[in-house]
C-alpha atoms as a PDB file:
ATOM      1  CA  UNK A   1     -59.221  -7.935 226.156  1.00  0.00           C
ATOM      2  CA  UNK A   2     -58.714  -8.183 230.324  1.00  0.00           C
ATOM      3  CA  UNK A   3     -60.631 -10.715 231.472  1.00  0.00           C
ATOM      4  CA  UNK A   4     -62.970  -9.767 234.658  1.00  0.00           C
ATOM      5  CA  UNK A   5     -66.098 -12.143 236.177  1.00  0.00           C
ATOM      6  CA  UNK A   6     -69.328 -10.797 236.080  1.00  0.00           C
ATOM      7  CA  UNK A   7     -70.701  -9.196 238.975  1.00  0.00           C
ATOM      8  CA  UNK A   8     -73.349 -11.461 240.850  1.00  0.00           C
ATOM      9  CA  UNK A   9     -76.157  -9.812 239.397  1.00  0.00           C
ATOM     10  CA  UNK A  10     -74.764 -10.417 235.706  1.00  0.00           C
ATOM     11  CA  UNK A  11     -74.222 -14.151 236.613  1.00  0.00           C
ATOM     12  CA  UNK A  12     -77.922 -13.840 237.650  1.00  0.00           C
ATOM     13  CA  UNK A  13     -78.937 -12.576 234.670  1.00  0.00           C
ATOM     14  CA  UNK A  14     -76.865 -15.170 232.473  1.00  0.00           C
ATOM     15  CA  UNK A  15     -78.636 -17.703 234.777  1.00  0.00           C
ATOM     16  CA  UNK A  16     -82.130 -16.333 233.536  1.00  0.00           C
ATOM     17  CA  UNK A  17     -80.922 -17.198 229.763  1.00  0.00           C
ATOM     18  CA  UNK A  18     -81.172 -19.624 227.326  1.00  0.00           C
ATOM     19  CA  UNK A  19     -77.456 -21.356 226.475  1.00  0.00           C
ATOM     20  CA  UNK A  20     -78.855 -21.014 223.019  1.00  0.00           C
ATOM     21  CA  UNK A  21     -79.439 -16.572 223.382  1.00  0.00           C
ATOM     22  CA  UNK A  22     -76.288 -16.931 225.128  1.00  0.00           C
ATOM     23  CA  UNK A  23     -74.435 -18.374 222.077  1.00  0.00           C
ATOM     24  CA  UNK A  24     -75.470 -16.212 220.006  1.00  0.00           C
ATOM     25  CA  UNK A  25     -74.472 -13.342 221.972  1.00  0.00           C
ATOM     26  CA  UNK A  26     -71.035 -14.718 222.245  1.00  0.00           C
ATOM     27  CA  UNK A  27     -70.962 -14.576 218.540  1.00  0.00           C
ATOM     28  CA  UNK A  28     -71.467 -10.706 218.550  1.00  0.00           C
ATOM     29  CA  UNK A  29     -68.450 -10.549 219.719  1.00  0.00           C
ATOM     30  CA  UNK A  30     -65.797 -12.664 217.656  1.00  0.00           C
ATOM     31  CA  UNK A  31     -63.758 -13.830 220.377  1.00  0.00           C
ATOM     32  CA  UNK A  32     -64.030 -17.468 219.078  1.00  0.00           C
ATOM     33  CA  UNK A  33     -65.264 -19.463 216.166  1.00  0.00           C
ATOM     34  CA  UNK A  34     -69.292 -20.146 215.925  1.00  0.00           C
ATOM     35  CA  UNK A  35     -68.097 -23.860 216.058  1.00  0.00           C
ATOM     36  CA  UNK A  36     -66.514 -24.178 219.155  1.00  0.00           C
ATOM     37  CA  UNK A  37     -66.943 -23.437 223.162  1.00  0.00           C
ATOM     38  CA  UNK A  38     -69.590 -25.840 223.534  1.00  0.00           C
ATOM     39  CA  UNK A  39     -69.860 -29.502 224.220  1.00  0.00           C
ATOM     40  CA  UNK A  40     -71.282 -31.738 221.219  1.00  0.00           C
ATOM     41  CA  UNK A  41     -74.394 -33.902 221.972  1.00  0.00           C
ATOM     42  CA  UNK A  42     -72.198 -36.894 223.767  1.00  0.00           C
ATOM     43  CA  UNK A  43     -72.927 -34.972 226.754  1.00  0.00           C
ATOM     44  CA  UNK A  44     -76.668 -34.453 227.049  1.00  0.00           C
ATOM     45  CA  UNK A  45     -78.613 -32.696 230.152  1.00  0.00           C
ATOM     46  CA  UNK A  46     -80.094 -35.643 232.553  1.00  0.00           C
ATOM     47  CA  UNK A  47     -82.832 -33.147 233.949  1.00  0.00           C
ATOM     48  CA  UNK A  48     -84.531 -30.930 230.758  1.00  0.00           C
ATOM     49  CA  UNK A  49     -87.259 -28.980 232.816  1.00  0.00           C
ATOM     50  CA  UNK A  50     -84.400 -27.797 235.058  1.00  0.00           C
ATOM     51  CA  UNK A  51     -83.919 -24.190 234.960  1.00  0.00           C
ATOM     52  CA  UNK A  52     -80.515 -23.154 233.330  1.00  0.00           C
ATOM     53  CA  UNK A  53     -77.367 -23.200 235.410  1.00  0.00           C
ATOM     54  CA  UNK A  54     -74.503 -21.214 235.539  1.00  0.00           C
ATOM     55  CA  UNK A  55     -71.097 -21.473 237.614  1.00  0.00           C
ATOM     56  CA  UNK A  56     -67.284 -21.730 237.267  1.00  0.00           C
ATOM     57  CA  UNK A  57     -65.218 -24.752 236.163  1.00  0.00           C
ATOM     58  CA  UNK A  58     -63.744 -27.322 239.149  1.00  0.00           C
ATOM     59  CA  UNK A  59     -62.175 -29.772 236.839  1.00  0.00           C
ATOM     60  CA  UNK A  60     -61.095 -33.437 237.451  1.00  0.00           C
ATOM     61  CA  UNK A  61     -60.480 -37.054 235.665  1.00  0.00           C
ATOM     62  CA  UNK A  62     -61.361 -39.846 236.783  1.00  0.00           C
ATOM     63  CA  UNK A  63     -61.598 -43.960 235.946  1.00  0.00           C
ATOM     64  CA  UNK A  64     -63.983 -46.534 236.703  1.00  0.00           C
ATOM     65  CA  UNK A  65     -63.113 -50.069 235.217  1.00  0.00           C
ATOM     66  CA  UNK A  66     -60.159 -50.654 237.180  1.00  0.00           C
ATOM     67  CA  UNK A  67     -60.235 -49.850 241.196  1.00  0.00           C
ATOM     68  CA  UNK A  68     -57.667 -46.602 242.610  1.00  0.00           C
ATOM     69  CA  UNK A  69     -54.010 -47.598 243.258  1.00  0.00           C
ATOM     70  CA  UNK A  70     -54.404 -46.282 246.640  1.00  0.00           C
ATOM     71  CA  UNK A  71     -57.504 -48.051 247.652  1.00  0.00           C
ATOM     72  CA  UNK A  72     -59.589 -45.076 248.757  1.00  0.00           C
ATOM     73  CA  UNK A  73     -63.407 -45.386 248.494  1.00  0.00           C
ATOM     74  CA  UNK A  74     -64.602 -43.550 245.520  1.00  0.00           C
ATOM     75  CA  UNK A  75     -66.273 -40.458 247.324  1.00  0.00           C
ATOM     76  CA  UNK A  76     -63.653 -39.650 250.184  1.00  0.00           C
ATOM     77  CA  UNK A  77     -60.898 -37.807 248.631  1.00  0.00           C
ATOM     78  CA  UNK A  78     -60.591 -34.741 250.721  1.00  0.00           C
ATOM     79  CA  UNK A  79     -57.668 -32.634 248.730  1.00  0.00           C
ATOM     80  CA  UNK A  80     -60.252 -32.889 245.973  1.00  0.00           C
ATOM     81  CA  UNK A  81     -62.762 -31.326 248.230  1.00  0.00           C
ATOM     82  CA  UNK A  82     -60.584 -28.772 249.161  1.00  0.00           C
ATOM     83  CA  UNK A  83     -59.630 -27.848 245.342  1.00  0.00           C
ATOM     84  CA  UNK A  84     -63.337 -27.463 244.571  1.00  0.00           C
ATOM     85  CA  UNK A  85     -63.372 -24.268 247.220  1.00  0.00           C
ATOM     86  CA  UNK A  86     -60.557 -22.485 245.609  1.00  0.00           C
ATOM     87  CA  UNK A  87     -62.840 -21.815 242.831  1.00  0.00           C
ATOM     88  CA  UNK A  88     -65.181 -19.018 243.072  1.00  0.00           C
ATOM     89  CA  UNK A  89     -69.010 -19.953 243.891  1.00  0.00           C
ATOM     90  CA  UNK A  90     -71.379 -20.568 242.072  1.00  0.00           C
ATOM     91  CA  UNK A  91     -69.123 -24.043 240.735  1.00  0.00           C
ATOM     92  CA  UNK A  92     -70.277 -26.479 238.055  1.00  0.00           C
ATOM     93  CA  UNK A  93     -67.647 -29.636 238.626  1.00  0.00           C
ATOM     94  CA  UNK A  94     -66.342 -30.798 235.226  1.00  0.00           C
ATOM     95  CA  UNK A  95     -64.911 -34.362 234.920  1.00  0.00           C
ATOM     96  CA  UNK A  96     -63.775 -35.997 232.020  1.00  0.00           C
ATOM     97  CA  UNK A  97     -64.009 -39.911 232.143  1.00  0.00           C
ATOM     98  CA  UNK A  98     -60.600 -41.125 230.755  1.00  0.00           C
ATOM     99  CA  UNK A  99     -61.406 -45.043 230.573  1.00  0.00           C
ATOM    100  CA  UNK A 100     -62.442 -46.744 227.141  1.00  0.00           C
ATOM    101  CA  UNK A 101     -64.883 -47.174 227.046  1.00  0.00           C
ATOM    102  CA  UNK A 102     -66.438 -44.084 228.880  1.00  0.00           C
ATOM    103  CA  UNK A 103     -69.135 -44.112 231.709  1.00  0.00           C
ATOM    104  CA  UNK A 104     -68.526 -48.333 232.630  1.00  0.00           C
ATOM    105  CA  UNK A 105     -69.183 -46.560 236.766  1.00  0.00           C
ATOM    106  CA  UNK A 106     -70.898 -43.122 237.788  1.00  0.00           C
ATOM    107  CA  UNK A 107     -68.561 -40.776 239.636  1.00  0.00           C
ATOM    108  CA  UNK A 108     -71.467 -38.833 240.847  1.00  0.00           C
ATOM    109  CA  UNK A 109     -74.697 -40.378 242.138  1.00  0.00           C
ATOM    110  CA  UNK A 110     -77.409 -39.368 245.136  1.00  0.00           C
ATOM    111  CA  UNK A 111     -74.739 -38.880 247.930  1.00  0.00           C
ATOM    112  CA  UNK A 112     -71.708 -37.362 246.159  1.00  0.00           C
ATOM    113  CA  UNK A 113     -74.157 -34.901 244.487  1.00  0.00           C
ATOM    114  CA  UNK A 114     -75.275 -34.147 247.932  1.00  0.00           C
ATOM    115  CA  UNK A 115     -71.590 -33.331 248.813  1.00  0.00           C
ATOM    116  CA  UNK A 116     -71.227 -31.359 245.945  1.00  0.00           C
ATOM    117  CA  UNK A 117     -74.257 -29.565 246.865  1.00  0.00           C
ATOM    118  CA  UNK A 118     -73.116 -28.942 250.507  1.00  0.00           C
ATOM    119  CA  UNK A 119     -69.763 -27.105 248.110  1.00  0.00           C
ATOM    120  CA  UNK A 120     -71.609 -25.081 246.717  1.00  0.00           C
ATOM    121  CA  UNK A 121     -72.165 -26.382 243.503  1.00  0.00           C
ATOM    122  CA  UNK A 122     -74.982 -26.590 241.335  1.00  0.00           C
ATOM    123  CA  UNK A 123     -74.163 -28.851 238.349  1.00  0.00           C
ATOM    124  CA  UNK A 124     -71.963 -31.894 237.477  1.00  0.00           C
ATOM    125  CA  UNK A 125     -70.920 -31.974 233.343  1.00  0.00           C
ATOM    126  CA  UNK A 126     -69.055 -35.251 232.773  1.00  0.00           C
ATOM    127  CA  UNK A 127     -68.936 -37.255 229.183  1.00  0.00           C
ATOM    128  CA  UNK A 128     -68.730 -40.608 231.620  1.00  0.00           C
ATOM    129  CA  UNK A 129     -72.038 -41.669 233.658  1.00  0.00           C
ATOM    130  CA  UNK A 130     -74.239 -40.203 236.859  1.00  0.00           C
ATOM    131  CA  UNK A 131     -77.118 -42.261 238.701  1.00  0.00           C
ATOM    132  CA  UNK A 132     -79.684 -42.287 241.492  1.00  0.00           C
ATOM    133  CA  UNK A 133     -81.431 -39.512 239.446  1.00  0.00           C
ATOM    134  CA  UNK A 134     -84.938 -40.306 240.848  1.00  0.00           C
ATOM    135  CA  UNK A 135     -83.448 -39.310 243.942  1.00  0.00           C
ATOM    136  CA  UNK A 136     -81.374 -35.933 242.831  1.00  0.00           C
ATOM    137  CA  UNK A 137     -83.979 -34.191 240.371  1.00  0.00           C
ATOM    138  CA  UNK A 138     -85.858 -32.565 243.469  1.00  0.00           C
ATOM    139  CA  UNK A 139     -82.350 -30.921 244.699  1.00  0.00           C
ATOM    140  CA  UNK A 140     -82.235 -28.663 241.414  1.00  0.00           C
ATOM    141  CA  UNK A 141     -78.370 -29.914 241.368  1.00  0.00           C
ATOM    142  CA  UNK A 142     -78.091 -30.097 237.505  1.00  0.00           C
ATOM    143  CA  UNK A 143     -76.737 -32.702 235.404  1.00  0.00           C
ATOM    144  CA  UNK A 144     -74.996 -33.227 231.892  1.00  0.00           C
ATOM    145  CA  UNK A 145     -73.477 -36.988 231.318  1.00  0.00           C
ATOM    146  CA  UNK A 146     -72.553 -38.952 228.496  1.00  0.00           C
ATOM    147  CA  UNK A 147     -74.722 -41.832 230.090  1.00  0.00           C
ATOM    148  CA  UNK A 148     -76.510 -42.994 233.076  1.00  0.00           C
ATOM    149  CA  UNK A 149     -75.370 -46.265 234.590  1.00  0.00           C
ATOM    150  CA  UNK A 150     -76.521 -48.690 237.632  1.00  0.00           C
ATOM    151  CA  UNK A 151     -73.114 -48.706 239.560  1.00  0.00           C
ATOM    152  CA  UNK A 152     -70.640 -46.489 240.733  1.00  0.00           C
ATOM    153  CA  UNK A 153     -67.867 -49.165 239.997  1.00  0.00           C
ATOM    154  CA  UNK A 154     -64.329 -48.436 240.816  1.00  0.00           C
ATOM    155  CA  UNK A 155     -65.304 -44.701 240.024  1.00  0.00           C
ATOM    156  CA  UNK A 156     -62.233 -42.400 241.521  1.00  0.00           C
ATOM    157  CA  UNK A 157     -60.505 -39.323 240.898  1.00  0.00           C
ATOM    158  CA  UNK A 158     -57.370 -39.614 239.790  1.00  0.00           C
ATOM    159  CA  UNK A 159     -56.285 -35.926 238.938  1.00  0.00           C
ATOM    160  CA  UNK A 160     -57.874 -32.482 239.609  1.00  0.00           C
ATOM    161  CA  UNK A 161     -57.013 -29.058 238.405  1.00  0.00           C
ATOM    162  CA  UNK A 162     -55.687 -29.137 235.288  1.00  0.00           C
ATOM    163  CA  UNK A 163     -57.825 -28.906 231.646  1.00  0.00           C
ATOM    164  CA  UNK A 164     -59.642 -31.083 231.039  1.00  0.00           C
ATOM    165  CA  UNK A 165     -62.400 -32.118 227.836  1.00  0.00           C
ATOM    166  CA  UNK A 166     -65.352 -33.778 227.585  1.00  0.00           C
ATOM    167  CA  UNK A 167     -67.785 -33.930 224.255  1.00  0.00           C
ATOM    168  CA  UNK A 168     -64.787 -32.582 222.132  1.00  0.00           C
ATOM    169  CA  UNK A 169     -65.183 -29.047 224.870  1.00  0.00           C
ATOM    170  CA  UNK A 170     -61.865 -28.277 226.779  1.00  0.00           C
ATOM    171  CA  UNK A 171     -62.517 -26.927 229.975  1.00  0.00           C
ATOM    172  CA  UNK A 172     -60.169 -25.242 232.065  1.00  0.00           C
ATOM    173  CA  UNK A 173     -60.078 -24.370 235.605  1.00  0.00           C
ATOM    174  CA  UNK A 174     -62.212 -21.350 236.455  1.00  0.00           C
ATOM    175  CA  UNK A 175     -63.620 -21.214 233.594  1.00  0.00           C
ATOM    176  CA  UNK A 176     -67.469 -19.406 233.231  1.00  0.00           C
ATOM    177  CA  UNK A 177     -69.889 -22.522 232.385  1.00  0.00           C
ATOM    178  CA  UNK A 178     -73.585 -21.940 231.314  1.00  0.00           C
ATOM    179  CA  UNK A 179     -76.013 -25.273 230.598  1.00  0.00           C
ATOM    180  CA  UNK A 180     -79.602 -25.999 229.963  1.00  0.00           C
ATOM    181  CA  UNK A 181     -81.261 -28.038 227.956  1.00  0.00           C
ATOM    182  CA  UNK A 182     -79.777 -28.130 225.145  1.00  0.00           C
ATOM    183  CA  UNK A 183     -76.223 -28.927 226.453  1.00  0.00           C
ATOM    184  CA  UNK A 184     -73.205 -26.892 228.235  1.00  0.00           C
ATOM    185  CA  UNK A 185     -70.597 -24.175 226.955  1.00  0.00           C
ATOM    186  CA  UNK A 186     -68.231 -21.636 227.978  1.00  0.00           C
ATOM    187  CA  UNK A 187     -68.587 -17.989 228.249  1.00  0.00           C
ATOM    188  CA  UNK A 188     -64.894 -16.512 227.272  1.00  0.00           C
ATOM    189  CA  UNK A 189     -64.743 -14.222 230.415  1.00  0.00           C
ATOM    190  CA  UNK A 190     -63.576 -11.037 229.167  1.00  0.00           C
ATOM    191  CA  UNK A 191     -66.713 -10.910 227.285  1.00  0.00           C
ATOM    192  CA  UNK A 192     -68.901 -12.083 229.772  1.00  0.00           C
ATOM    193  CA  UNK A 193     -70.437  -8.933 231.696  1.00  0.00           C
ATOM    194  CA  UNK A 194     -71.385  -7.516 228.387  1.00  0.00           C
ATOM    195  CA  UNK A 195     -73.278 -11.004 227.223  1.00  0.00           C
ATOM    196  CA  UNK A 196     -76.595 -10.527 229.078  1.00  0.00           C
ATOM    197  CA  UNK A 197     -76.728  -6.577 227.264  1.00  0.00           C
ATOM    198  CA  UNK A 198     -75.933  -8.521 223.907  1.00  0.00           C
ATOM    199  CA  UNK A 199     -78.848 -11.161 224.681  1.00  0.00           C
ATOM    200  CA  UNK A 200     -81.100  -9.058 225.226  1.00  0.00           C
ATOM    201  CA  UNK A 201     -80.429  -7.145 222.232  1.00  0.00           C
ATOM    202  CA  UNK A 202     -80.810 -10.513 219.967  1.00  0.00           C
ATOM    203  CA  UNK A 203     -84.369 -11.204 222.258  1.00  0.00           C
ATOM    204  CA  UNK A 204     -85.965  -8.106 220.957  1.00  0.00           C
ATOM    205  CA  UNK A 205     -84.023  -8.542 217.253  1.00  0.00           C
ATOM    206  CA  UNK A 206     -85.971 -11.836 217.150  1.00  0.00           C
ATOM    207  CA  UNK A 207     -89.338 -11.155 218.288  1.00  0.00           C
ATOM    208  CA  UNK A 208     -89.407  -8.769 215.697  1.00  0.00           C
ATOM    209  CA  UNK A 209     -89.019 -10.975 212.873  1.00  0.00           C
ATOM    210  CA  UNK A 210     -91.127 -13.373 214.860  1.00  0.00           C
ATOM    211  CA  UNK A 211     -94.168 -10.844 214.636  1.00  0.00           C
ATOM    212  CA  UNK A 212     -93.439 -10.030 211.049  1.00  0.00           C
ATOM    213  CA  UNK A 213     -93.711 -13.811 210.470  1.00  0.00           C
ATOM    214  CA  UNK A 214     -97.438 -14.098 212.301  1.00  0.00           C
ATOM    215  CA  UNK A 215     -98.400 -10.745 210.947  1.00  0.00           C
ATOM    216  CA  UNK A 216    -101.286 -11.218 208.754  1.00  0.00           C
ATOM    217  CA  UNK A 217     -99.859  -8.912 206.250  1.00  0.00           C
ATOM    218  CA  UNK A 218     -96.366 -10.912 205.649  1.00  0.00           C
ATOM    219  CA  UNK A 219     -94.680 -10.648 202.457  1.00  0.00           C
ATOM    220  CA  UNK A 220     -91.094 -11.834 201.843  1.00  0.00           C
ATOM    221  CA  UNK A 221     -90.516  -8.232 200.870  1.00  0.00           C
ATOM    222  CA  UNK A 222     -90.891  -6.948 203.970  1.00  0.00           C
ATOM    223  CA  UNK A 223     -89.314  -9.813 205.891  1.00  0.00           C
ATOM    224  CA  UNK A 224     -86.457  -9.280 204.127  1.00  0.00           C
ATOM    225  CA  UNK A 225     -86.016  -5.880 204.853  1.00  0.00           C
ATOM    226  CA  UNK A 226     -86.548  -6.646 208.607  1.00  0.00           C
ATOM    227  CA  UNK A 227     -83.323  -9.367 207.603  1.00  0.00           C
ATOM    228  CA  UNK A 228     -81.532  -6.647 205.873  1.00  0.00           C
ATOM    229  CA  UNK A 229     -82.250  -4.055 208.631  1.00  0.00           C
ATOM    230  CA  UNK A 230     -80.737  -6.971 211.175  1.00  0.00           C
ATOM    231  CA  UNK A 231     -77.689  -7.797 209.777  1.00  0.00           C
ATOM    232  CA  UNK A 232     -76.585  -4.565 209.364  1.00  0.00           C
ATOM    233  CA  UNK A 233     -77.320  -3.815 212.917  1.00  0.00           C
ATOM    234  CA  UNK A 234     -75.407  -6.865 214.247  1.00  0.00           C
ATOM    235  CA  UNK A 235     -72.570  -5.592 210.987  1.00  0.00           C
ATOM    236  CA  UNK A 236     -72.011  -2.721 212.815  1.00  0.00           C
ATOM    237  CA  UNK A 237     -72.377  -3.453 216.620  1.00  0.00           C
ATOM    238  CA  UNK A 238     -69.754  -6.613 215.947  1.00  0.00           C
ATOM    239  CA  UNK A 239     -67.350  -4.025 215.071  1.00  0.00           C
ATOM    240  CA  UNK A 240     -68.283  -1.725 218.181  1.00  0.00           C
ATOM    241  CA  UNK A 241     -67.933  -4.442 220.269  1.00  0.00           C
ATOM    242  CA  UNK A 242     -64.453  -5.859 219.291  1.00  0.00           C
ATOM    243  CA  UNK A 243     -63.072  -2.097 220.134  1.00  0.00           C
END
């Protein structure tokens, strides 16, 4: 398959979705296994009543136990501001903590996010730490960290642009992100237009068996016709939508 981005209006529509619908679109499609393109629950979303978020990749690494070899403060690295903008808007910065242990400084706290803001991004995923999140929850920047911490450290980036992983995810640059609640994952882009058709699909595929489960004439019978019915739906559309 060619990969092509979604037009704004389908990254609109992704944005209206639940990372969980949005899974199991991806699914319909076999373009990966159900086990992978999402990151495991070491990186957790800071701000649950957030709306989802949706963007492409601007990866980095970074380390916070030991200070930079160059002696730069840990927000002012320019050439890493200018990477960010070679990736299309919306962005969602990914940065994998290399240190061991993880998350000892937070990379990102009230006035980096602001920065990041002011690039055009709307989320941060990291498996290290973020802070100052009494202050950030009102901008609606998102956030998905392995921990929170009290200091920023010696917190510097060290590399940008290449792949990078955090909570067992590898991320590469450019790469369609979606995140909520429940966590973050990739949408494989040559897939992606067709994922909010597929979604909505599965929506009204659930709702049905959700009525046929409050109906007060339910019998396993006819639920698992419904289940039958389903399946063989989703059977045939998988191999429709390989094609």
């Amino acid at each position: 398959m060619q990969s092509r981005r979604p037009s704004p209006e389908q990254l609109e529509q992704l944005r209206r979705l639940s990372t969980c619908v949005v899974a199991s679109a991806i699914e319909r499609f076999q373009v990966r296994l159900p086990n992978t393109g999402f990151a495991d629950s070491s990186v957790r979303c800071v701000f649950k009543d957030l709306p989802p978020v949706v963007g492409y990749a601007a990866t980095a690494r970074i380390r916070s136990a030991d200070p930079p070899m160059e002696g730069r403060s840990y927000y002012a690295r320019f050439d890493w501001w200018d990477h960010i903008l070679t990736i299309p808007a919306p962005r969602i910065v990914v940065i994998e903590d290399v240190d061991t242990p993880r998350g000892l400084g937070a990379f990102v706290g009230e006035v980096h996010a602001n920065i990041l803001i002011a690039l055009g991004c709307v989320a941060i995923a990291t498996n290290g730490a973020v802070r100052d999140l009494s202050h950030l929850q009102s901008t609606g920047f998102q956030m998905f960290a392995g921990n929170v911490s009290v200091s920023h450290a010696y917190a510097h980036v060290f590399d940008f642009g290449g792949t990078v992983q955090i909570g067992g995810l590898k991320v590469h640059p450019g790469d369609l992100i979606h995140g909520d609640r429940h966590g973050i994952q990739t949408i494989p882009l040559e897939i992606a237009d067709r994922v909010p058709a597929a979604a909505h699909e599965i929506l009204q595929q659930r709702q049905r068996l959700i009525g046929l489960c409050r109906a007060p004439h339910f019998t396993p019978e006819g639920f698992r016709k419904a289940v039958q019915d389903v399946d063989s739906y989703y059977a045939g559309s998988r191999h429709h939508e390989r094609d």
